[in-house]
Protein backbone atom coordinates (compact mmCIF):
# COMPACT_ATOMS: atom_id res chain seq x y z
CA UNK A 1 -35.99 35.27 9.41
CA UNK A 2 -33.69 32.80 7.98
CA UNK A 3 -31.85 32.03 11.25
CA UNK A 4 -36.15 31.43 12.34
CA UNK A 5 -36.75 28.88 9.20
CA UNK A 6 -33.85 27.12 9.54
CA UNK A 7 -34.42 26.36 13.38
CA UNK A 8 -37.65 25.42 12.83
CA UNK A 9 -36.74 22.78 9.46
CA UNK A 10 -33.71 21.19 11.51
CA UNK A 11 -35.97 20.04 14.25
CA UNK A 12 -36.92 17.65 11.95
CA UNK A 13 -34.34 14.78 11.63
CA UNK A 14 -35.65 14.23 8.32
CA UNK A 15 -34.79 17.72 7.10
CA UNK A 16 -31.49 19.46 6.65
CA UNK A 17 -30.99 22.75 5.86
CA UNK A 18 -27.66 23.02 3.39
CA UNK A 19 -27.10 26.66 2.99
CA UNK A 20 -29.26 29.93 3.78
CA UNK A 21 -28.82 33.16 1.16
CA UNK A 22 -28.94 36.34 1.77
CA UNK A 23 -30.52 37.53 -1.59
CA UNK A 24 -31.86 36.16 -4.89
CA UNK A 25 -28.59 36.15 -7.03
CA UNK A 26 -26.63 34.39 -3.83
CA UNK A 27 -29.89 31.87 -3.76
CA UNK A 28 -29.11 31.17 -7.26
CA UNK A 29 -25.78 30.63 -6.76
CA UNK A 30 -26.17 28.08 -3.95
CA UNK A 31 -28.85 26.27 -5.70
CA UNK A 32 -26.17 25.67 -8.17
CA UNK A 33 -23.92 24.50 -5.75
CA UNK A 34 -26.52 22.40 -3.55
CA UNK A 35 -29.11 21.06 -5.68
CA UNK A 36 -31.87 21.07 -3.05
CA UNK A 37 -34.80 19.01 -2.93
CA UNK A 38 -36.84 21.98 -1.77
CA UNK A 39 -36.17 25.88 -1.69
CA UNK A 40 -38.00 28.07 0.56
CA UNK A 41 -37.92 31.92 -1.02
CA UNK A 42 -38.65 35.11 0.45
CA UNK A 43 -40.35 37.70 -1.87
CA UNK A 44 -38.64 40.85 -0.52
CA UNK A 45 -34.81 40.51 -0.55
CA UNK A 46 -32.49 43.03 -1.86
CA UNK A 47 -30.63 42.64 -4.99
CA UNK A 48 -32.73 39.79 -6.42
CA UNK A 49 -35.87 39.82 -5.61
CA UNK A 50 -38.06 36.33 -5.17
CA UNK A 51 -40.37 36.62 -8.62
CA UNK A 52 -37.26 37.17 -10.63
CA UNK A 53 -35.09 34.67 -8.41
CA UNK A 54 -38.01 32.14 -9.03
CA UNK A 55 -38.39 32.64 -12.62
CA UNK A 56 -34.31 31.94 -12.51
CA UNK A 57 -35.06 28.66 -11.10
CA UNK A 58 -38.00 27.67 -13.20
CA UNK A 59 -36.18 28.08 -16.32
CA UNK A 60 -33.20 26.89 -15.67
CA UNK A 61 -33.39 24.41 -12.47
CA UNK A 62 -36.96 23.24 -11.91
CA UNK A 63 -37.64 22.36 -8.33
CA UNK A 64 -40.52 22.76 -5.51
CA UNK A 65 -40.21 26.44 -4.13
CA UNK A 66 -41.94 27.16 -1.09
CA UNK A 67 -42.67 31.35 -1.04
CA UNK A 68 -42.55 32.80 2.47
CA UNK A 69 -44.67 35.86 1.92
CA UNK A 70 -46.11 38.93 4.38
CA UNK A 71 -49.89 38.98 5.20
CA UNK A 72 -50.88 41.60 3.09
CA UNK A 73 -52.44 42.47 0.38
CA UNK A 74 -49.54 43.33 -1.40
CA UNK A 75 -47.88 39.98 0.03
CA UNK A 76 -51.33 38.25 -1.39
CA UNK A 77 -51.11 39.53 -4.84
CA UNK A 78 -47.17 39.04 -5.10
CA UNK A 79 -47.25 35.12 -3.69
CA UNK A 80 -50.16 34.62 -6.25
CA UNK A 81 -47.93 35.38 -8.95
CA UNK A 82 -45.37 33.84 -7.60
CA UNK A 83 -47.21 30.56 -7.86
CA UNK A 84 -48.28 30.92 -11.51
CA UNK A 85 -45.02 31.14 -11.83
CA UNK A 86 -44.63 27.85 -10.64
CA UNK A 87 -43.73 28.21 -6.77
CA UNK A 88 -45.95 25.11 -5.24
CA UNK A 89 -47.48 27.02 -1.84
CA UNK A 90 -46.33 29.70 0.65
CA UNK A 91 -45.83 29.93 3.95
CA UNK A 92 -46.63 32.94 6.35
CA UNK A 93 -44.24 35.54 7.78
CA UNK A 94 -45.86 35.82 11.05
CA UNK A 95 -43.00 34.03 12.53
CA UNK A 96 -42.24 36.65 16.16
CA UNK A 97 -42.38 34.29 18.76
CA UNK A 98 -45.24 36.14 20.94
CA UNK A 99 -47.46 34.45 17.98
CA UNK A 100 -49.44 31.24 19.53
CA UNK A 101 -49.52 30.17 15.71
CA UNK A 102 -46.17 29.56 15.83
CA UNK A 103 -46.64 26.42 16.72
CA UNK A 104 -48.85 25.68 13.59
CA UNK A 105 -46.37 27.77 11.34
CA UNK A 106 -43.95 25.31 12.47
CA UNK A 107 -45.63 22.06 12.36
CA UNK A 108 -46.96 23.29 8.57
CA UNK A 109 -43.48 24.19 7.74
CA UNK A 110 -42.12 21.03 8.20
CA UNK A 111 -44.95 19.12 7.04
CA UNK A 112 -44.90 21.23 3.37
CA UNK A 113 -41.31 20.75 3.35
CA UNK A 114 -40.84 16.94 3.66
CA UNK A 115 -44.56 16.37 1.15
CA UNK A 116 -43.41 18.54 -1.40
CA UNK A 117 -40.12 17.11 -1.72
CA UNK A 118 -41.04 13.27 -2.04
CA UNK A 119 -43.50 14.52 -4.93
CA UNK A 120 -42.62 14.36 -8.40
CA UNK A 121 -42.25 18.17 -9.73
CA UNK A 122 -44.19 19.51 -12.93
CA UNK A 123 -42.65 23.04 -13.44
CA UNK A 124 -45.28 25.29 -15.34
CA UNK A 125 -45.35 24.98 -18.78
CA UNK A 126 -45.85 28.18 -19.14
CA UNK A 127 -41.94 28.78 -18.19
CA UNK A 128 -40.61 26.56 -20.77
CA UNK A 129 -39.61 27.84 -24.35
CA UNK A 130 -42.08 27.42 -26.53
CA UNK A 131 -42.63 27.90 -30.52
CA UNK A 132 -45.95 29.48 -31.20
CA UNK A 133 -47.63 26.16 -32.05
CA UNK A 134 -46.90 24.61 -28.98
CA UNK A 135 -48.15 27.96 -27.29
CA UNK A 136 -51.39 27.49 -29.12
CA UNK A 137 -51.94 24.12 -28.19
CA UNK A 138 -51.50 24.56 -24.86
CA UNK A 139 -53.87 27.42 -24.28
CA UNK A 140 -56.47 26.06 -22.39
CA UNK A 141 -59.25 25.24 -24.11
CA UNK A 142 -62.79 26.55 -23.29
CA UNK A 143 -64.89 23.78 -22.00
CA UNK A 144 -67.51 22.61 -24.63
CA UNK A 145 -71.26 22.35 -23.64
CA UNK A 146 -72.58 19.26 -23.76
CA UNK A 147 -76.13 18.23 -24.97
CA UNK A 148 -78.48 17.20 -22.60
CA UNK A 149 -80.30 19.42 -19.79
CA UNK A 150 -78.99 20.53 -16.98
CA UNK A 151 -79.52 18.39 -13.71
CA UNK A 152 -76.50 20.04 -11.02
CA UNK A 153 -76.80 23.59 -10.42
CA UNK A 154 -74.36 24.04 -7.69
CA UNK A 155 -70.14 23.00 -7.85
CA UNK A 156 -69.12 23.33 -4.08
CA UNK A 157 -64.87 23.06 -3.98
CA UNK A 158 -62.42 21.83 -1.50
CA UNK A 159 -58.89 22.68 -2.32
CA UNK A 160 -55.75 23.35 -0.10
CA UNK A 161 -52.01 23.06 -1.22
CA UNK A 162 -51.01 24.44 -4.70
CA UNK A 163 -54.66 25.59 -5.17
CA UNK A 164 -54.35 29.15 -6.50
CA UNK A 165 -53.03 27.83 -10.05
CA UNK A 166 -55.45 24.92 -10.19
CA UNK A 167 -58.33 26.80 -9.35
CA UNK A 168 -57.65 29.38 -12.09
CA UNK A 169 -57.12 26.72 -14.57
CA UNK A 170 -59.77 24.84 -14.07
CA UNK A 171 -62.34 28.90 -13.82
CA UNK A 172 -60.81 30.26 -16.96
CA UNK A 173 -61.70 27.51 -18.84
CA UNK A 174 -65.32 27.97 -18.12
CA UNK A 175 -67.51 29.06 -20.67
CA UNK A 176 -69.20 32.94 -19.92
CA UNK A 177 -72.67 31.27 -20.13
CA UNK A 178 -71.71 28.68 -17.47
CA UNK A 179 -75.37 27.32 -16.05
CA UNK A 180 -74.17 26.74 -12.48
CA UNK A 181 -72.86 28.49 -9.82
CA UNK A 182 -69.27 27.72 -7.74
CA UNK A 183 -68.63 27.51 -4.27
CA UNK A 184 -64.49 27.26 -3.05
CA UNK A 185 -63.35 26.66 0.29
CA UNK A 186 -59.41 27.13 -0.51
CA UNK A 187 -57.16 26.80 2.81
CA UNK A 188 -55.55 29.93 2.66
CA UNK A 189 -55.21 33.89 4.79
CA UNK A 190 -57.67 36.19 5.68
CA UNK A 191 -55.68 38.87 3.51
CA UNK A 192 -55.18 36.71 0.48
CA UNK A 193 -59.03 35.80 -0.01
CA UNK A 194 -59.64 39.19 -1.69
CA UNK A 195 -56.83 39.19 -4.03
CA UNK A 196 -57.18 35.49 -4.80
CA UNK A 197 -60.68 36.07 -6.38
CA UNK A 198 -59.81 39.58 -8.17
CA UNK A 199 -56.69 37.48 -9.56
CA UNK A 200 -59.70 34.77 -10.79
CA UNK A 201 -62.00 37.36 -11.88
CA UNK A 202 -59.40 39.12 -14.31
CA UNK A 203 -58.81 35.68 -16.03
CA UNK A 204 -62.32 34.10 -16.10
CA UNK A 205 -65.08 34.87 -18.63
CA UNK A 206 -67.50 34.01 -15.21
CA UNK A 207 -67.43 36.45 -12.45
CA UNK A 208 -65.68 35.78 -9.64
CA UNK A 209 -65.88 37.49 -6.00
CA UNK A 210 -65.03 37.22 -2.20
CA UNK A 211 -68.11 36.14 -0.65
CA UNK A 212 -69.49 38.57 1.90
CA UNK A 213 -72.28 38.04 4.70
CA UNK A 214 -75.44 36.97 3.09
CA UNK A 215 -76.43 36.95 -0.68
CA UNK A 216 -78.07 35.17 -3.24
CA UNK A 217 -76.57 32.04 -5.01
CA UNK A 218 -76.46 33.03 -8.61
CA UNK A 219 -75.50 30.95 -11.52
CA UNK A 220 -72.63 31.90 -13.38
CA UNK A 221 -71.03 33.33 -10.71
CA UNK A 222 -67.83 31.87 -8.27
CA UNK A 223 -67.54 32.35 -4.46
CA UNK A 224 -64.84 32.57 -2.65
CA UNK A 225 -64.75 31.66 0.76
CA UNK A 226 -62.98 34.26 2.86
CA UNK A 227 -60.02 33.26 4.90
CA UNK A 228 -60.76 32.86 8.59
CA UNK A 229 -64.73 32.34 8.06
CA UNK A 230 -66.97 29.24 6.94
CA UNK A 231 -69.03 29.37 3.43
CA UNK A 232 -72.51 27.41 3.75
CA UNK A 233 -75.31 27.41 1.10
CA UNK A 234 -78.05 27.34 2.45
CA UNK A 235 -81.89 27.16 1.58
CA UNK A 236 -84.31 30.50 2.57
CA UNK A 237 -87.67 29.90 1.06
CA UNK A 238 -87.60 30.01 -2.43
CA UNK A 239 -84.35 31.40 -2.72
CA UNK A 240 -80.50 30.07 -2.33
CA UNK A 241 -78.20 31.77 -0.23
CA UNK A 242 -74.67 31.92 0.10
CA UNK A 243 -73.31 32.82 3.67
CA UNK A 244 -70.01 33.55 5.42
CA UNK A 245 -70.63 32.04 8.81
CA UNK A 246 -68.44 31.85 12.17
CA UNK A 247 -69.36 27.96 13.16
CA UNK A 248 -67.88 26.21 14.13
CA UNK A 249 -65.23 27.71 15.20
CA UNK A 250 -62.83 24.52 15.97
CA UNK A 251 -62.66 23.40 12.50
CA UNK A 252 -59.16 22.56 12.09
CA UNK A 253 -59.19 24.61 8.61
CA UNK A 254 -61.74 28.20 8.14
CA UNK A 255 -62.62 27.74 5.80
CA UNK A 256 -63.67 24.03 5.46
CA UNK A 257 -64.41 21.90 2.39
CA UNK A 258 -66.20 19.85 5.07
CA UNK A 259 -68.24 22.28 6.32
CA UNK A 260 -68.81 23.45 2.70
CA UNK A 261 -70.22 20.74 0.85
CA UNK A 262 -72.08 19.34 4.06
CA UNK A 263 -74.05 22.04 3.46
CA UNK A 264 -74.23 22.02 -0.23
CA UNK A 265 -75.37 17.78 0.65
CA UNK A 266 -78.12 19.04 3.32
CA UNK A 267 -80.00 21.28 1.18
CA UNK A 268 -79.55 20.29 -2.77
CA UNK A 269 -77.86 17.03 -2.44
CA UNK A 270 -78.43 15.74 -6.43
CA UNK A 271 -78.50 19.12 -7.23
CA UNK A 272 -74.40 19.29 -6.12
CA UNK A 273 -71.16 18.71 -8.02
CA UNK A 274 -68.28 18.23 -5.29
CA UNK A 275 -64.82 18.68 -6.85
CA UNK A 276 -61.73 17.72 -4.70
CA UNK A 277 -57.94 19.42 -5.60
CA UNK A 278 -54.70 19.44 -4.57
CA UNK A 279 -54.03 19.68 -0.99
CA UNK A 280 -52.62 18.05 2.24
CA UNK A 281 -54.51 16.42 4.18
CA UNK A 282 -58.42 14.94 3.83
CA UNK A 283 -60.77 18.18 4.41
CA UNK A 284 -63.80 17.80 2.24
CA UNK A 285 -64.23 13.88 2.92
CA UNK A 286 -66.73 14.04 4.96
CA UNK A 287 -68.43 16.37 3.15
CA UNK A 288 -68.09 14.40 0.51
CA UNK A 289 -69.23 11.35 2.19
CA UNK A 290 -72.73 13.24 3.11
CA UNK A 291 -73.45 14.45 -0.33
CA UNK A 292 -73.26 11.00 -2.04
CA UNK A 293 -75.40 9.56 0.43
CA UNK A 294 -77.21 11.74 -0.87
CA UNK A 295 -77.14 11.19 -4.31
CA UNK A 296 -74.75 14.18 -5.30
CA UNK A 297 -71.74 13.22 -7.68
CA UNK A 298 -67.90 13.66 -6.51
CA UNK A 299 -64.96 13.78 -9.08
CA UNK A 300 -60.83 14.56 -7.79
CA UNK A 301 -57.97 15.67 -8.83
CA UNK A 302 -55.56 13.34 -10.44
CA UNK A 303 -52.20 12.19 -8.82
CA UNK A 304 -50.00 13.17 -11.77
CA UNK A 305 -51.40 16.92 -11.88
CA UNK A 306 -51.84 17.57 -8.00
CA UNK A 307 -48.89 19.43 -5.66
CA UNK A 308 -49.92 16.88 -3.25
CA UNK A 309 -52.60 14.22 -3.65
CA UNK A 310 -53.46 14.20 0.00
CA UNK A 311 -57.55 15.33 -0.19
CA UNK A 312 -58.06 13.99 -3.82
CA UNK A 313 -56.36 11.17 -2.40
CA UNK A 314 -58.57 10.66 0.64
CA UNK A 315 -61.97 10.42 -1.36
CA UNK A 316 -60.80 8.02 -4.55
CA UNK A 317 -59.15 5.63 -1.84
CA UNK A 318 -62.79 6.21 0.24
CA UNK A 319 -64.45 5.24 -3.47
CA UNK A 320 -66.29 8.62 -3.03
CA UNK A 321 -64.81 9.53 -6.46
CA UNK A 322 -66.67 9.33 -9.78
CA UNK A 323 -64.02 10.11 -11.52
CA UNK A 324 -60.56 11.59 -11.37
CA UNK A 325 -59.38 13.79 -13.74
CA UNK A 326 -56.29 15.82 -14.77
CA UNK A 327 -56.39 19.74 -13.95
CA UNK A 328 -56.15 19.93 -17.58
CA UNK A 329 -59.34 18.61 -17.80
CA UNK A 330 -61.16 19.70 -15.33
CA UNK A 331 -63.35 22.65 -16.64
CA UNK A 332 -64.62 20.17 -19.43
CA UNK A 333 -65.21 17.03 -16.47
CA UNK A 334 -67.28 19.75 -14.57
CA UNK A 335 -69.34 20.50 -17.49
CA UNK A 336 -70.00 17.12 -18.35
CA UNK A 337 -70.89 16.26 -15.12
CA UNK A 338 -73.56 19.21 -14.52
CA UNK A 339 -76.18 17.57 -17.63
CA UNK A 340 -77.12 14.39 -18.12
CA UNK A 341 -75.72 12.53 -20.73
């Protein structure tokens, strides 16, 4: 495995690999030594294993960690933590070279590698010492309703690299009475989907769920596109329907902010709040694009609070956004931007 990573990095002239460990406490040690720009860490490893080797790092040398983690459930729940604990993204361990993703592995790899390490790293707060006033002012703070009625009844999200932590910052900040309902298209494995939104549901006061086959689009409640498929809202009489759909099939990412909030724009344009997050890339700017033509409202991610500002990125510098906000902020920015004011 680490004879595979390191192959695949050094094909890149821009990358070099300094030293490869052989468990947590030797990682530790040659962080130390090397001072990396980037570490990628494997969760199983005897000795040390990678949550306690990362929470190491976080305290005492903050610096973009990279989890390489097993598709499973297991895997899922693990590399979760592992990026509350501040680990930035993971990358899977379906490296055996029969795989035709291999290719993709690779090319994301590389690509993760050389973003993460230009950007400028916020380990979690959560990690640092803290007295118990400073704890209390950084719980997050429940988003306050605002007067006014409501006018936006459905959130659609696109959000890719370093998503998990955002997303749950931004849900448990919600309110249990929230008016609207949520619809996330997160880049991430069939096997992590399920996980991801039991993870969300423990933490939120709004229920969140894996969304399954057909149902009806309720307020108060988050969906979670699984990995692998497409979610599309879609309009069936008098009622609103969430749906896990195949097509198309070629989208570069399943599932697809694009594909998403295009759908969210066809049926309830006005009716939509599109919210952008960190991630590579620009998924979700067409979609995006469609539903303020269609008088919808858009707001993104900040710069400072993103992994990578690549899709929050690609709508402010389109002038799609109307407004960009801090992940700090974002529960409150969504609330505000459901009623009129």
């Amino acid at each position: 495995m680490r004879k595979a990573l390191s192959t695949m990095l050094e094909k890149d002239p821009e990358i070099k690999v300094v030293a490869t460990a052989r468990n947590g406490e030797e990682g530790l040690e040659l962080i130390r030594t090397h001072q990396p720009d980037v570490v990628t860490l494997d969760i199983e490893m005897p000795k040390m294993d990678g949550l306690t080797a990362l929470r190491h790092i976080m305290m005492e040398m903050p610096r973009p960690v990279l989890m390489v983690s097993s598709l499973t459930t297991e895997g899922a729940e693990s590399t979760l933590k592992a990026m509350e604990l501040g680990a930035v993204d993971f990358i899977p361990k379906q490296l055996s070279k029969v795989s035709l993703d291999i290719v993709r592995i690779e090319e994301s790899l590389r690509a993760k590698v050389k973003e993460v390490a230009r950007r400028k790293f916020r380990a979690p707060r959560a990690l640092r010492p803290a007295t118990a006033k400073q704890a209390a002012a950084r719980a997050p703070q429940p988003a306050a309703r605002p007067s006014g009625r409501l006018i936006r009844d459905v959130v659609a999200v696109g959000v890719s690299t370093g998503g998990p932590p955002a997303v749950q910052k931004m849900l448990s900040a919600l309110p249990a009475d929230f008016p609207a309902g949520i619809l996330i298209a997160q880049h991430m494995p069939a096997a992590f989907t399920g996980p991801f939104a039991k993870r969300l549901d423990s933490v939120s006061q709004i229920r969140v769920k894996e969304a399954e086959g057909v149902e009806a689009f309720k307020p108060g409640t988050v969906y979670i596109a699984p990995g692998g498929k497409h979610l599309v809202l879609a309009q069936k009489g008098s009622r609103m329907e969430v749906q896990v759909v195949e097509e198309p099939a070629n989208a570069l990412y399943k599932p697809s902010a694009n594909v998403l909030i295009g759908s969210t724009a066809e049926y309830f344009g006005r009716r939509t709040l599109g919210v952008i997050l960190t991630g590579m890339g620009n998924d979700g700017l067409e979609g995006v694009r469609a539903l303020k033509s269609r008088g919808g409202r858009a707001i993104a991610q900040n710069d400072a609070s993103c992994v990578v500002f690549g899709m929050p990125k690609a709508i402010v510098d389109a002038n799609l956004a109307d407004e960009v906000v801090d992940i700090d902020d974002m529960a409150q920015a969504v609330m505000k931007n459901i009623y009129t004011h």
